[in-house]
C-alpha atoms as a PDB file:
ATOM      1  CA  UNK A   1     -12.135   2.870 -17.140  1.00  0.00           C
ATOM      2  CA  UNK A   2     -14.473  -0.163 -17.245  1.00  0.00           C
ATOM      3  CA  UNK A   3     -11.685  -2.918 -17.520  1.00  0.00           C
ATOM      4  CA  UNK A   4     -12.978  -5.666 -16.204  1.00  0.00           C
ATOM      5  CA  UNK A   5     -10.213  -5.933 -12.895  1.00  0.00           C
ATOM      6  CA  UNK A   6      -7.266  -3.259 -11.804  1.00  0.00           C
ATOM      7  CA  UNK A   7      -4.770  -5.815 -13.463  1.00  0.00           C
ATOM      8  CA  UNK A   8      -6.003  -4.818 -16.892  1.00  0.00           C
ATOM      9  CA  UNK A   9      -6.106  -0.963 -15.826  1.00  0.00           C
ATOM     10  CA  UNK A  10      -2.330  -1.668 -14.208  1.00  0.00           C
ATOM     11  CA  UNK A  11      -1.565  -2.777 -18.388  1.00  0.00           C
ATOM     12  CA  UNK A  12      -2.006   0.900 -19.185  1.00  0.00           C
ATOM     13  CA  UNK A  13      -0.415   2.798 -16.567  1.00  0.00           C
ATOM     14  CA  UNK A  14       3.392   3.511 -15.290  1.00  0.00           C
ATOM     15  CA  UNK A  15       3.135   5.878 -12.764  1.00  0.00           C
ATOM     16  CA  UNK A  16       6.785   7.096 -12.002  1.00  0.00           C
ATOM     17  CA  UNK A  17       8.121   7.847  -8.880  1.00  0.00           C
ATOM     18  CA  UNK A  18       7.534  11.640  -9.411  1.00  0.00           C
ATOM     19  CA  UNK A  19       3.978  10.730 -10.175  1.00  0.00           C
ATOM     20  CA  UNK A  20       3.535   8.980  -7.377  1.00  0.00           C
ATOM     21  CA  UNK A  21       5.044  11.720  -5.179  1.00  0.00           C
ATOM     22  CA  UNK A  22       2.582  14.352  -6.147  1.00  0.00           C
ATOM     23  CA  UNK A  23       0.049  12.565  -6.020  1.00  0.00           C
ATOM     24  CA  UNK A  24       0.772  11.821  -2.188  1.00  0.00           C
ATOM     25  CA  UNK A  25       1.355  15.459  -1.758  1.00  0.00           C
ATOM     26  CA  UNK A  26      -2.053  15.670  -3.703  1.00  0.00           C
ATOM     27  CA  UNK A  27      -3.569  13.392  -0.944  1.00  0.00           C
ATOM     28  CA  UNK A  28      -1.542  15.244   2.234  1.00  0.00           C
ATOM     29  CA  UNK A  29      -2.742  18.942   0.994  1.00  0.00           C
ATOM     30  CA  UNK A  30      -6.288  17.794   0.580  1.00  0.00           C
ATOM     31  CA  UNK A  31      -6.269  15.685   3.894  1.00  0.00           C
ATOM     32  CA  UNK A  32      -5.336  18.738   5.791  1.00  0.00           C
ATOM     33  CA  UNK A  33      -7.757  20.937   4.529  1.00  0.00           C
ATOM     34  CA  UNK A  34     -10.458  18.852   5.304  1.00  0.00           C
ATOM     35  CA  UNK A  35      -9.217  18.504   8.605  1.00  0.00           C
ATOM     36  CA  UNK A  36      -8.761  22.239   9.010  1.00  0.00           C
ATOM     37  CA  UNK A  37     -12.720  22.655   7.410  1.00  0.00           C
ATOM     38  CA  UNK A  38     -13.758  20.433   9.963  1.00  0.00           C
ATOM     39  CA  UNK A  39     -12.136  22.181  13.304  1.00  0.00           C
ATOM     40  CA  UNK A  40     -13.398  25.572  11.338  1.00  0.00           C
ATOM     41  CA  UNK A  41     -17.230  24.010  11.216  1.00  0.00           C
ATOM     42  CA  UNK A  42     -16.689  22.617  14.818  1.00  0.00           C
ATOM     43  CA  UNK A  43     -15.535  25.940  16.355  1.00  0.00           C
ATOM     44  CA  UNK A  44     -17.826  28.077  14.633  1.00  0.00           C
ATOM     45  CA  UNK A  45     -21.152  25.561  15.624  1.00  0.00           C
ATOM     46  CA  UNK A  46     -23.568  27.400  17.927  1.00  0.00           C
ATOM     47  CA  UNK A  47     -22.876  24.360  20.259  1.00  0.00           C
ATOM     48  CA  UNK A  48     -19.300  25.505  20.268  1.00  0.00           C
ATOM     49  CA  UNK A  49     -19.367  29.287  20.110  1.00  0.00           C
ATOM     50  CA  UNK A  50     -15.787  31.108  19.066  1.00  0.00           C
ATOM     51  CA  UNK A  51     -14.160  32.154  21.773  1.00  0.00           C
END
């Protein structure tokens, strides 16, 4: 936002406890799919044929 530290930015915003929920779900969903990606590009390599 350009403020000069997060202490100005912190001013502005009141995340509630529902906000802050999804945005850890947010965080958990997106977490597993990139772990999921990953195993997916791993088991798929030509180093690692599928089975």
């Amino acid at each position: 936002m350009g403020h000069s530290n997060i202490s100005i930015t912190m001013r502005y915003v009141h995340p509630t406890p529902e906000h802050k929920r999804t945005a850890v779900e947010k965080l958990e969903r997106f977490n597993a799919e990139q772990v999921f990606q990953a195993y997916e590009r791993r088991r798929g390599s030509p180093q690692n044929p599928p089975q």
